[in-house]
C-alpha atoms as a PDB file:
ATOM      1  CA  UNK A   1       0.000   0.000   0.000  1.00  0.00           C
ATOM      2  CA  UNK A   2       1.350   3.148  -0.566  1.00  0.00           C
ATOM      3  CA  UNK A   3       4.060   2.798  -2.733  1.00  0.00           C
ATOM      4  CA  UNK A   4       5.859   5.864  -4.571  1.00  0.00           C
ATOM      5  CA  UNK A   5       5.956   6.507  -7.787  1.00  0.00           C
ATOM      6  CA  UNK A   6       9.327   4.424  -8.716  1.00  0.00           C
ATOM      7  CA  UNK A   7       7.326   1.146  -6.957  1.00  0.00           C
ATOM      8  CA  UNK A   8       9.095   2.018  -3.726  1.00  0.00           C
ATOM      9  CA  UNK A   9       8.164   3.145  -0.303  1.00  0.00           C
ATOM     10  CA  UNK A  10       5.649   6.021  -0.369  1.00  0.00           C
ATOM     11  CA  UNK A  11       6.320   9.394  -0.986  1.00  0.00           C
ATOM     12  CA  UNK A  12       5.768  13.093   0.509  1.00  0.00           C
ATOM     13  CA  UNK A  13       2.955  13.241  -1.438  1.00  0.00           C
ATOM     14  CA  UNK A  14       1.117  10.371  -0.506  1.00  0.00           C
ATOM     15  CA  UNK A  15       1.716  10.897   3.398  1.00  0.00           C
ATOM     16  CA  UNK A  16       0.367  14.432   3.557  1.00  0.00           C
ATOM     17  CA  UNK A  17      -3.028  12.982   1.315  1.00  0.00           C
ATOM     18  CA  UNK A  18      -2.825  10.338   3.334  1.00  0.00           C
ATOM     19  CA  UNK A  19      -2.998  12.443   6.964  1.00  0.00           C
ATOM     20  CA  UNK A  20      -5.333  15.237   5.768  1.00  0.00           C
ATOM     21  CA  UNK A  21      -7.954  12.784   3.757  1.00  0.00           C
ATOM     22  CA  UNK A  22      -7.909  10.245   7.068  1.00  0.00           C
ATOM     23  CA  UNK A  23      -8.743  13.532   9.398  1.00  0.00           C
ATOM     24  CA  UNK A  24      -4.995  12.787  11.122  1.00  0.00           C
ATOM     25  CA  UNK A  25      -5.409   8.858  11.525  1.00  0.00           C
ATOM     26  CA  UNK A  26      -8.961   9.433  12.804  1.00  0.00           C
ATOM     27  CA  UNK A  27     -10.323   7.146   9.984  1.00  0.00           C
ATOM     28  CA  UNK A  28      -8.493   4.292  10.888  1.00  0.00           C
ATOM     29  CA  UNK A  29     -11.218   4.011  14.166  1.00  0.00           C
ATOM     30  CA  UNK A  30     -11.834   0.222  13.881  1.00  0.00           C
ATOM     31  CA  UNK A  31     -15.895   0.642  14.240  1.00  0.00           C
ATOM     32  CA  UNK A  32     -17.683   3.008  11.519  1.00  0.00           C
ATOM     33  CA  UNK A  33     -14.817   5.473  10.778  1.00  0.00           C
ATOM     34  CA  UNK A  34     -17.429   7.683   8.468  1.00  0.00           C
ATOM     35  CA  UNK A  35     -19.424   8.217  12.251  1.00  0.00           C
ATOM     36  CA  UNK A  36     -16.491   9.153  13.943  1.00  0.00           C
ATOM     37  CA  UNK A  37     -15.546  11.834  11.234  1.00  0.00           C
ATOM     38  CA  UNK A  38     -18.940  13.251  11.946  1.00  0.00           C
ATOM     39  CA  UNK A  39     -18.867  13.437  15.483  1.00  0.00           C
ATOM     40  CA  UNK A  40     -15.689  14.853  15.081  1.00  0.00           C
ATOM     41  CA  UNK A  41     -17.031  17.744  12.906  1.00  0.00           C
ATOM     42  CA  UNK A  42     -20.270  18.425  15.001  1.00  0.00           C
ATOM     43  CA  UNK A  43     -17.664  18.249  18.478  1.00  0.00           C
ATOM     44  CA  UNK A  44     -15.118  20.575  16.646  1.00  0.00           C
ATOM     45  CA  UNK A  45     -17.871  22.756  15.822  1.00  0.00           C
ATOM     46  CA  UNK A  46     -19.706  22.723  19.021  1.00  0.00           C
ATOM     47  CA  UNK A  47     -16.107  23.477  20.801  1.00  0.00           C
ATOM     48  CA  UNK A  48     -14.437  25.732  18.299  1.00  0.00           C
ATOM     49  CA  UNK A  49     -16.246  29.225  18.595  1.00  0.00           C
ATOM     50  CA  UNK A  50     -14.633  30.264  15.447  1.00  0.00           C
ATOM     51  CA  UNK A  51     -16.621  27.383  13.541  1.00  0.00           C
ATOM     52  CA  UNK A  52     -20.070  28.969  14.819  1.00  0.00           C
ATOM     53  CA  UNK A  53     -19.781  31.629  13.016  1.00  0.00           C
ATOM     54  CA  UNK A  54     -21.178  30.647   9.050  1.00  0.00           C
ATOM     55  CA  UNK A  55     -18.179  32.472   6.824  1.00  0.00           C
ATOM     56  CA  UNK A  56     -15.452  30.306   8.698  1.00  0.00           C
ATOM     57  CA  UNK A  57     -17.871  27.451   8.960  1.00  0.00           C
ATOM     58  CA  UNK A  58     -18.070  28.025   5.411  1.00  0.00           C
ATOM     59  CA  UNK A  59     -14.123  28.610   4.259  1.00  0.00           C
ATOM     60  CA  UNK A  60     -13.656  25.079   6.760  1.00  0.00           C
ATOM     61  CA  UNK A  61     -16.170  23.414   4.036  1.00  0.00           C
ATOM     62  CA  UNK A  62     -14.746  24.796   1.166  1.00  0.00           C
ATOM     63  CA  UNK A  63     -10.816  24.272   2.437  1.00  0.00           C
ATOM     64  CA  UNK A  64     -11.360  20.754   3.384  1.00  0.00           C
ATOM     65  CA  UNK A  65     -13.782  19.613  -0.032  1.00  0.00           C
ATOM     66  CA  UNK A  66     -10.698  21.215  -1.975  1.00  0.00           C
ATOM     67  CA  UNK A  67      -8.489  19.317   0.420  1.00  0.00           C
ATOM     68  CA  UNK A  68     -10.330  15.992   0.140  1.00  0.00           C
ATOM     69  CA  UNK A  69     -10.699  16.117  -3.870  1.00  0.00           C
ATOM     70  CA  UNK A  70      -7.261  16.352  -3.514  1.00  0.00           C
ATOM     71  CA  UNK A  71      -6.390  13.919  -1.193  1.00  0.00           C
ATOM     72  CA  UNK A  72      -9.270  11.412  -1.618  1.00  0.00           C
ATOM     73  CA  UNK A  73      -7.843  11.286  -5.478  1.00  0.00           C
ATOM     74  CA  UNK A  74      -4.234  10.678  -4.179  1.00  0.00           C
ATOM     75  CA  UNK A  75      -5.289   7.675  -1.683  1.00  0.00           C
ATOM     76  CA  UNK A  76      -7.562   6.340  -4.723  1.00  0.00           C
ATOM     77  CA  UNK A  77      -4.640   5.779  -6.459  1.00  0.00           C
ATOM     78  CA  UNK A  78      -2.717   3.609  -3.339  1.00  0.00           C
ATOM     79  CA  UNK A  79      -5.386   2.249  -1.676  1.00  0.00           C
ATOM     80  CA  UNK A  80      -8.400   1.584  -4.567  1.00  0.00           C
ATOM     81  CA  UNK A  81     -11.894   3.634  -4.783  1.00  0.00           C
ATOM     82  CA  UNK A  82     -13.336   5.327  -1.893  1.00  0.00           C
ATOM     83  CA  UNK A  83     -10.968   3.993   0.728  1.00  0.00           C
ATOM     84  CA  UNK A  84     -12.561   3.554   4.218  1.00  0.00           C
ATOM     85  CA  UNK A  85     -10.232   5.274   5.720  1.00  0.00           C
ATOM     86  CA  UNK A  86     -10.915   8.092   3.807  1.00  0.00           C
ATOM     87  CA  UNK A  87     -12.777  11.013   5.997  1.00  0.00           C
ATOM     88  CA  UNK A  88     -12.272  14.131   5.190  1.00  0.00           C
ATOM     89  CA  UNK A  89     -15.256  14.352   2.822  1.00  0.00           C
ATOM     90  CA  UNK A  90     -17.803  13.245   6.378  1.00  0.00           C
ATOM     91  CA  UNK A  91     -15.942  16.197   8.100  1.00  0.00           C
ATOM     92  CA  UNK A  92     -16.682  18.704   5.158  1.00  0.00           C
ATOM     93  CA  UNK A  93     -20.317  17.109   4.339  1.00  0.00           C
ATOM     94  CA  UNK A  94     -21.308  17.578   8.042  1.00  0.00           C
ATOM     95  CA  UNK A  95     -19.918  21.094   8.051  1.00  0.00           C
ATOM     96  CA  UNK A  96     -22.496  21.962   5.174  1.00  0.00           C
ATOM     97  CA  UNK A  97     -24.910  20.351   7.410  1.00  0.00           C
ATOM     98  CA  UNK A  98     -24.608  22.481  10.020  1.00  0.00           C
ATOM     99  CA  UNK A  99     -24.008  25.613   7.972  1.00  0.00           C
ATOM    100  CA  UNK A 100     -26.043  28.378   8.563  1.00  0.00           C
ATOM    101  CA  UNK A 101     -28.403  26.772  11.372  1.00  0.00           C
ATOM    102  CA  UNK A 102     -28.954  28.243  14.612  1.00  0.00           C
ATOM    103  CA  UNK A 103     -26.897  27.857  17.096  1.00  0.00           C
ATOM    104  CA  UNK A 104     -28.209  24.767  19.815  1.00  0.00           C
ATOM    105  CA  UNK A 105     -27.908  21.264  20.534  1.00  0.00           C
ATOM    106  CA  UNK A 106     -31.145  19.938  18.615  1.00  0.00           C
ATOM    107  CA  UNK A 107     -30.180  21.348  15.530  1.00  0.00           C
ATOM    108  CA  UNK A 108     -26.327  20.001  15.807  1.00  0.00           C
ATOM    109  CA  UNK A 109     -28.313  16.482  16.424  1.00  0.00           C
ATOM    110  CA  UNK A 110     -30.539  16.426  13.760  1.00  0.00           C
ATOM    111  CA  UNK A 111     -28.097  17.775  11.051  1.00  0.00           C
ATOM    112  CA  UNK A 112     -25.484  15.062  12.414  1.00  0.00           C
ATOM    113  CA  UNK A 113     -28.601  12.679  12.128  1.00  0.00           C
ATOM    114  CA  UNK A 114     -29.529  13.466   8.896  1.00  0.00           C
ATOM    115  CA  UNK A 115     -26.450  13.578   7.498  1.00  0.00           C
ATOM    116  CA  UNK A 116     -25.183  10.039   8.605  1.00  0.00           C
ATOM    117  CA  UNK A 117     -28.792   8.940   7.266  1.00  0.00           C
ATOM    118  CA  UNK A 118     -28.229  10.376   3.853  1.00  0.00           C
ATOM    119  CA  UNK A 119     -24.475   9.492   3.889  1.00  0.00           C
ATOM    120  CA  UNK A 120     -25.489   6.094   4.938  1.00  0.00           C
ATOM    121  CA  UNK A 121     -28.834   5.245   2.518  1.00  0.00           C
ATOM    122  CA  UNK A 122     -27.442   7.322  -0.211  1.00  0.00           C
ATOM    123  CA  UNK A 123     -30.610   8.146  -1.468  1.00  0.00           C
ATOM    124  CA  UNK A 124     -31.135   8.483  -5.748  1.00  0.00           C
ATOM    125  CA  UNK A 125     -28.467  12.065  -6.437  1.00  0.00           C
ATOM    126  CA  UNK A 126     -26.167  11.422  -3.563  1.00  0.00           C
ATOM    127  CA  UNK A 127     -25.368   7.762  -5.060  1.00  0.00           C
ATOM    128  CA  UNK A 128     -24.808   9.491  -8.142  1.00  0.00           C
ATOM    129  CA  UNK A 129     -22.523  11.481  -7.587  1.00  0.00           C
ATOM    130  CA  UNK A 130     -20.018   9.612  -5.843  1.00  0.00           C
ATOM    131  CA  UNK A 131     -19.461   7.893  -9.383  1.00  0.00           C
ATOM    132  CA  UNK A 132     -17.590  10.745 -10.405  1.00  0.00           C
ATOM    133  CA  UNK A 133     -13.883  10.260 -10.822  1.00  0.00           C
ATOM    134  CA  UNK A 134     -11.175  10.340  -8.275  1.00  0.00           C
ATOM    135  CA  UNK A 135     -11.681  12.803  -5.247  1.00  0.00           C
ATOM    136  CA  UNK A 136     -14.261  14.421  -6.922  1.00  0.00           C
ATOM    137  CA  UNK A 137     -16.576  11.254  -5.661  1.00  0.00           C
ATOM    138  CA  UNK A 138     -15.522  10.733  -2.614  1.00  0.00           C
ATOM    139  CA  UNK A 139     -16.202  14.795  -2.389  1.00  0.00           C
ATOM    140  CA  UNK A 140     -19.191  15.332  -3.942  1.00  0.00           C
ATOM    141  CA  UNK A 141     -21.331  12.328  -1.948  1.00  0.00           C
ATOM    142  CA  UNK A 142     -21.275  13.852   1.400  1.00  0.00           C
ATOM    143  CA  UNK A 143     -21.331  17.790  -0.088  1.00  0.00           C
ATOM    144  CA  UNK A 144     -24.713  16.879  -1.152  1.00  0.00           C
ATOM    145  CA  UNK A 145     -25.529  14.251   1.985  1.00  0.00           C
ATOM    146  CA  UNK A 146     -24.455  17.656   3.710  1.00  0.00           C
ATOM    147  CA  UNK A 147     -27.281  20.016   1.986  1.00  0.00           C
ATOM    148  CA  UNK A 148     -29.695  17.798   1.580  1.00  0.00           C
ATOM    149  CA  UNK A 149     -29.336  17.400   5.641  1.00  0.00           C
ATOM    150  CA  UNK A 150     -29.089  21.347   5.830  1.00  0.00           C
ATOM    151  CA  UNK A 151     -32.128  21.515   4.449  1.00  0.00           C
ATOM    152  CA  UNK A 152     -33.850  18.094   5.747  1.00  0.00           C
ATOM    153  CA  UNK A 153     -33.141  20.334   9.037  1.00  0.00           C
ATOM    154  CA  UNK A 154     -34.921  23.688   8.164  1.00  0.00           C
ATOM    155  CA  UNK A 155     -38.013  21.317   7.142  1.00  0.00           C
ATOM    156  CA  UNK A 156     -38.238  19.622  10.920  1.00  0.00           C
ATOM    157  CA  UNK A 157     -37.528  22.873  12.550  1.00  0.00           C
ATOM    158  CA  UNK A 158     -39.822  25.013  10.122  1.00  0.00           C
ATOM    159  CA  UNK A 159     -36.776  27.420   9.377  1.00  0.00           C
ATOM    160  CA  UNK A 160     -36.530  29.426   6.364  1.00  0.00           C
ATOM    161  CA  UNK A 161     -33.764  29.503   4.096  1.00  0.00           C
ATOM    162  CA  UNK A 162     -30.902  32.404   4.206  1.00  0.00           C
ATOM    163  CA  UNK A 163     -31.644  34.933   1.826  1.00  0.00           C
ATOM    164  CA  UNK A 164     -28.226  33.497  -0.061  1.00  0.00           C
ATOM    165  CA  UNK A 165     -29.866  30.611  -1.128  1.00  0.00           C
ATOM    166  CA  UNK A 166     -32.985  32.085  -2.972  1.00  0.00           C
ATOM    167  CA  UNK A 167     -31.426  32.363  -6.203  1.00  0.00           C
ATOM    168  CA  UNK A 168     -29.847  29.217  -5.920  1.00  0.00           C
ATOM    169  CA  UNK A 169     -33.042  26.909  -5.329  1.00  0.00           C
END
């Protein structure tokens, strides 16, 4: 596993994709390592003040999809598709989750719920999408597990959407 590009032992490369897209070894947990990337999302969030606020919320989904295109598409190529191990893109998709919801512990549970539900089930788009090449499946899966939580959310708690979204729905 892991070899380098001249067959030998694995490179810089590799071992920086391999610690950022397994959340720093965190997605080697023996028991549902996907789970534990969420939890570790909603408890960074819930702990992290700076992560309450929705444009670094936002900038920490948008760094670590980037991030985990990146390094999901390096540990593809040393490890076969959509490694287990592979977490980053459950840290990122529960970020979106929680983006832009008020502040409390139901809505952290619920988005973490629905998220690992939708994540889980992979219901008709969210399948779809993690056929897409490389990173950009093991991305794109949980981005839209993420808003379709987000919004799954808003329904339960009868929230409205942010004014952003209007022109995007």
């Amino acid at each position: 596993m892991g070899k380098g590009e001249d067959g030998g032992r694995p490179g810089v490369r590799f071992w920086i994709a391999r610690a950022l897209s397994t959340c720093f070894w965190s997605g080697y947990f023996p028991v549902a390592p996907g789970t534990v990337a969420s939890l570790l999302a909603v408890v960074l969030y819930w702990f992290v003040p700076l992560l309450q606020q929705p444009l670094w919320l936002g900038v920490g989904v948008a760094v670590s999809a980037v991030l985990g295109i990146w390094s999901g598409g390096v540990m593809e190529e040393h490890a076969g598709e959509d490694p287990s191990e592979v977490v980053l893109d459950e840290l990122s998709g529960q970020w979106l989750a929680l983006l832009l919801l008020p502040a409390g512990f139901l809505p952290a549970l619920l988005a973490f719920f629905f998220f690992r539900l939708y994540d889980i089930l992979k219901p008709g788009p969210v399948d779809m999408a993690q056929r897409l090449p490389g990173g950009w499946g093991i991305m794109a899966d949980d981005l839209l597990a993420g808003a379709l939580a987000n919004l799954s959310v808003r329904l339960v708690l009868l929230l409205p959407l942010p004014a952003q979204w209007a022109g995007v729905l």
